[in-house]
N, C-alpha and C. Protein backbone atom coordinates (compact mmCIF):
# COMPACT_ATOMS: atom_id res chain seq x y z
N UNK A 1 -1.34 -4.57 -0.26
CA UNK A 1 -2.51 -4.04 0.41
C UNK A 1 -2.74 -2.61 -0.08
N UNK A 2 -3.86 -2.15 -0.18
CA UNK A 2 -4.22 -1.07 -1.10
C UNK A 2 -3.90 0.35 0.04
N UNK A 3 -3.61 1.12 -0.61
CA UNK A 3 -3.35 2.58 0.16
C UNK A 3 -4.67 3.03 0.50
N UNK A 4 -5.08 3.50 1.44
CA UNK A 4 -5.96 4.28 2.24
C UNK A 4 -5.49 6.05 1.92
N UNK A 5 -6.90 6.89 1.88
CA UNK A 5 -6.27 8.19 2.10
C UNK A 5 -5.47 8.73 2.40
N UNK A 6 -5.45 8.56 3.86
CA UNK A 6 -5.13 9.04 4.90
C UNK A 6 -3.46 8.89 5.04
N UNK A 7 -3.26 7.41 4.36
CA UNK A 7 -1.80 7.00 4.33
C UNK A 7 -0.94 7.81 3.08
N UNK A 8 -1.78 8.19 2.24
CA UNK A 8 -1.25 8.78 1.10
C UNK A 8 -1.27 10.24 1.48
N UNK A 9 -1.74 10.99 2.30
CA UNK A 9 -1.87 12.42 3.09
C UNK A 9 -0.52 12.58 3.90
N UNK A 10 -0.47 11.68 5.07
CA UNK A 10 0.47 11.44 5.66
C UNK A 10 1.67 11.35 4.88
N UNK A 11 2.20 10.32 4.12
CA UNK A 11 3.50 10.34 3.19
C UNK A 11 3.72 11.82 2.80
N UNK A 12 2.94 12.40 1.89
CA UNK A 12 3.04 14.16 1.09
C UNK A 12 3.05 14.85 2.10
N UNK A 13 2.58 15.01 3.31
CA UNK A 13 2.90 15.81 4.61
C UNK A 13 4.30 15.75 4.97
N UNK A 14 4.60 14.59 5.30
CA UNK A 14 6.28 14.19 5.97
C UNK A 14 7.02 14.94 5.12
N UNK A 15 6.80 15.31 3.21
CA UNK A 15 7.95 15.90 2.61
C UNK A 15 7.79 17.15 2.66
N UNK A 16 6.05 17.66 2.51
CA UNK A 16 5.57 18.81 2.29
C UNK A 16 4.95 19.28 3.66
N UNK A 17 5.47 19.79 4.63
CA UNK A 17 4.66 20.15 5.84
C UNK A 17 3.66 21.10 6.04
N UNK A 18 3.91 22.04 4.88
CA UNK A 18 3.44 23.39 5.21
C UNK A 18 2.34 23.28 3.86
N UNK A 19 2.39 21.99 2.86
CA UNK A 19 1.16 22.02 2.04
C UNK A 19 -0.48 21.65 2.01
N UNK A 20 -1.03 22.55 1.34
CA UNK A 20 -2.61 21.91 1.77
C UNK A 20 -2.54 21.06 0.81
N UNK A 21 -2.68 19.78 1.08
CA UNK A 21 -2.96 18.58 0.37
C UNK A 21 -4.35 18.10 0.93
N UNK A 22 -5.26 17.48 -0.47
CA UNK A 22 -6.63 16.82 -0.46
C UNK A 22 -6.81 15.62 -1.38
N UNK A 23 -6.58 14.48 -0.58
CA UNK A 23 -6.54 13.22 -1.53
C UNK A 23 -8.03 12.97 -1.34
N UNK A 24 -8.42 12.36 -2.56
CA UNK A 24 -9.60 11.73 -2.92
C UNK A 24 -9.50 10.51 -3.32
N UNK A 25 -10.49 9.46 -3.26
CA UNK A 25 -10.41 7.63 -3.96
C UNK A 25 -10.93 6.98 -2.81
N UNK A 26 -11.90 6.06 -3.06
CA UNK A 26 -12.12 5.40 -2.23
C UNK A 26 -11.94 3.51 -2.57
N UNK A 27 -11.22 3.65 -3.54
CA UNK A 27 -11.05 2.03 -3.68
C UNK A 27 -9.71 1.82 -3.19
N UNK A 28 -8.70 2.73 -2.81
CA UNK A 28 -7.52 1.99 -1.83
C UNK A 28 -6.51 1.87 -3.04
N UNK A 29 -6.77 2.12 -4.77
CA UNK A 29 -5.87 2.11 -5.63
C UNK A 29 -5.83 3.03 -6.60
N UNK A 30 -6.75 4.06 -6.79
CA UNK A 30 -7.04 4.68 -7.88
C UNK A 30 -7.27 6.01 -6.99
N UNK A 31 -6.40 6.81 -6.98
CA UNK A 31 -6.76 7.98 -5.76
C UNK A 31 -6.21 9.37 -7.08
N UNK A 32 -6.89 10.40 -6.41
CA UNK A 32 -6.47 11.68 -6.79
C UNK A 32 -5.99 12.50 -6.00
N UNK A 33 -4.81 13.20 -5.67
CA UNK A 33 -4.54 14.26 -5.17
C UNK A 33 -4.46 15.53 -5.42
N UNK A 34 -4.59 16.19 -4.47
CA UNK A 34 -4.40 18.06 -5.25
C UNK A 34 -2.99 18.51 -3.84
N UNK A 35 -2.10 18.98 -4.27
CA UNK A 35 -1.06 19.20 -3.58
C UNK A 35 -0.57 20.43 -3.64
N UNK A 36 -0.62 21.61 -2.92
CA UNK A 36 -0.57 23.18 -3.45
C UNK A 36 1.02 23.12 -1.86
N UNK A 37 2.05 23.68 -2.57
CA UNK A 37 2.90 24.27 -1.26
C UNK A 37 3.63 25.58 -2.12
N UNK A 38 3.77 25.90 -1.32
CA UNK A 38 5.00 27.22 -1.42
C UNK A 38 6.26 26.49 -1.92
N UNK A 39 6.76 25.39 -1.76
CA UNK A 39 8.02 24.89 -2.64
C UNK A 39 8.27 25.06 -3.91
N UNK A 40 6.86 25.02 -4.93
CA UNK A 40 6.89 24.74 -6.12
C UNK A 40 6.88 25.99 -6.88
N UNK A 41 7.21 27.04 -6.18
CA UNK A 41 7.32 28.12 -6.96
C UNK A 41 8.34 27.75 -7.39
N UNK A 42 8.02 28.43 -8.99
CA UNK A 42 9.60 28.43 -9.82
C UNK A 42 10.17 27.37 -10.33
N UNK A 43 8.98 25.90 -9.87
CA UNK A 43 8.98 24.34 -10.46
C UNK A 43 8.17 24.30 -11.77
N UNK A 44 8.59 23.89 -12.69
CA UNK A 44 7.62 23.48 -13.73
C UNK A 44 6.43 21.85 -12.90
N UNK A 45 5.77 22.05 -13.72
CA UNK A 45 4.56 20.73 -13.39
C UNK A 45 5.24 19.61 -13.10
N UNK A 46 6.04 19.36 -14.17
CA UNK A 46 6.56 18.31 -14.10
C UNK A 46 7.83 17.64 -12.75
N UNK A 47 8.56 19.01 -12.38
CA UNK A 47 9.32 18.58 -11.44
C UNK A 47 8.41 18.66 -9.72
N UNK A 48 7.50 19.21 -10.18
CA UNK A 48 6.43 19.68 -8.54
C UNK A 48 5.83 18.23 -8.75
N UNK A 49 5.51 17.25 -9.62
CA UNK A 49 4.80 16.24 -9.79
C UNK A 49 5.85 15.21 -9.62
N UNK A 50 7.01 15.31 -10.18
CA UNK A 50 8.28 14.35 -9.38
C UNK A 50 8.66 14.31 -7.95
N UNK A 51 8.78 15.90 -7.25
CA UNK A 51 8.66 15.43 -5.75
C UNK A 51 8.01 15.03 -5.13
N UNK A 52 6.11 15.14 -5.45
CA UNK A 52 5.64 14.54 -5.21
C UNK A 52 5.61 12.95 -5.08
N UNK A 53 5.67 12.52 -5.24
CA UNK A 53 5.79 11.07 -6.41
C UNK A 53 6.78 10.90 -5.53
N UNK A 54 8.52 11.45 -5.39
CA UNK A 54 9.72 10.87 -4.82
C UNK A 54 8.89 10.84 -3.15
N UNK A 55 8.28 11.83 -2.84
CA UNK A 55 7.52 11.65 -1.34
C UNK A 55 6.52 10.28 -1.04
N UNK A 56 6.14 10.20 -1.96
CA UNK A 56 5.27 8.35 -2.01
C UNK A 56 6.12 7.32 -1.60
N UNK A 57 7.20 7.59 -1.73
CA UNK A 57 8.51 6.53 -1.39
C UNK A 57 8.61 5.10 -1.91
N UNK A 58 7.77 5.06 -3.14
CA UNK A 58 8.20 3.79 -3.80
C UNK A 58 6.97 3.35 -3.80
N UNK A 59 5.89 3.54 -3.02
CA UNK A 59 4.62 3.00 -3.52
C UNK A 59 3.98 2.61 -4.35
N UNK A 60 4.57 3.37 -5.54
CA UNK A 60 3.72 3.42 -6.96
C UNK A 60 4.92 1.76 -7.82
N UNK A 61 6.01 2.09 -7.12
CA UNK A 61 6.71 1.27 -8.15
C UNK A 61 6.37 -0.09 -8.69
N UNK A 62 5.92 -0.19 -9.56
CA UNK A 62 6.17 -0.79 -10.72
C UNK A 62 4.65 -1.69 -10.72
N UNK A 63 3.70 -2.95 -10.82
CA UNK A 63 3.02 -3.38 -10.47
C UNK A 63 2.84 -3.84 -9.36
N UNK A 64 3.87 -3.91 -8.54
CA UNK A 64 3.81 -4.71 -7.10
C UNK A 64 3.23 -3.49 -6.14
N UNK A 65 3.35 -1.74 -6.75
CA UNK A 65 3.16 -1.14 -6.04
C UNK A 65 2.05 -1.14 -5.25
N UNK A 66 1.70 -0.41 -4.11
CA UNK A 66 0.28 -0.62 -3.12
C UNK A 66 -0.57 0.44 -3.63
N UNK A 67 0.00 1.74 -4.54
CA UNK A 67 -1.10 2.65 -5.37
C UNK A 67 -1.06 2.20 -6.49
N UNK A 68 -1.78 2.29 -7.28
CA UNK A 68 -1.79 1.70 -9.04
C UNK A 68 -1.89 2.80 -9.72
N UNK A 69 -2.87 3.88 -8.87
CA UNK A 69 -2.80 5.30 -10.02
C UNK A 69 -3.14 5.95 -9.32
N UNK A 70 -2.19 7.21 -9.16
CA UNK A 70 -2.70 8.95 -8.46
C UNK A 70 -2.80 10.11 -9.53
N UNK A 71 -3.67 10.45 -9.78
CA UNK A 71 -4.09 11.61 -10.36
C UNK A 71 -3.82 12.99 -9.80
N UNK A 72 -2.66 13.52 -9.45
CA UNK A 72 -2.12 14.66 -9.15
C UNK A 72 -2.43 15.90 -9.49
N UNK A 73 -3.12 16.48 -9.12
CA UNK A 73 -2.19 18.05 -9.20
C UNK A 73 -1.33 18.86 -8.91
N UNK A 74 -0.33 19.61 -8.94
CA UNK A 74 0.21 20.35 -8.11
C UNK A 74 0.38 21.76 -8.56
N UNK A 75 0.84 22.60 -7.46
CA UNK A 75 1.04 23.88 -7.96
C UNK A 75 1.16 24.85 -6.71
N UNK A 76 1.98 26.10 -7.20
CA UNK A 76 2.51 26.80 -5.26
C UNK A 76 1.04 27.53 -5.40
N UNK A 77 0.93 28.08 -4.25
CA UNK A 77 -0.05 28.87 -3.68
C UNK A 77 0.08 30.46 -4.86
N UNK A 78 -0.87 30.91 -4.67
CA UNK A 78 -1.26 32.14 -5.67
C UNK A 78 -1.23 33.07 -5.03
């Protein structure tokens, strides 16, 4: 069953509490997020885009997953 916003907001909240996160997509599989916290200072892209991702909790995995593609950003606050 396809992910909803709101469910993909919720998941990145539970890891990231204190981040402004703004998911976009309205087909339930093809979503974009923008994910800004204070954690990722001092993270390269790549590891701020892995916790992300480890916060999805398996969603994405493999074809069976319920997201098919998130378009991420991340990055700490400025």
């Amino acid at each position: 069953m396809p992910m909803q916003a709101h469910e993909i907001e919720e998941l990145i909240r539970a890891s990231f509490p204190d981040a402004q996160i703004e998911v976009q997509g309205n087909d339930g599989v093809h979503m974009a997020a923008m994910v800004v916290d204070p954690s990722f200072k001092g993270m390269n892209r790549v590891q701020q885009q892995r916790a992300v991702y480890a916060a999805l909790k398996g969603k994405m995995d493999g074809s069976n997953g319920e997201l098919h593609a998130l378009a991420l950003t991340t990055r700490a606050p400025e």
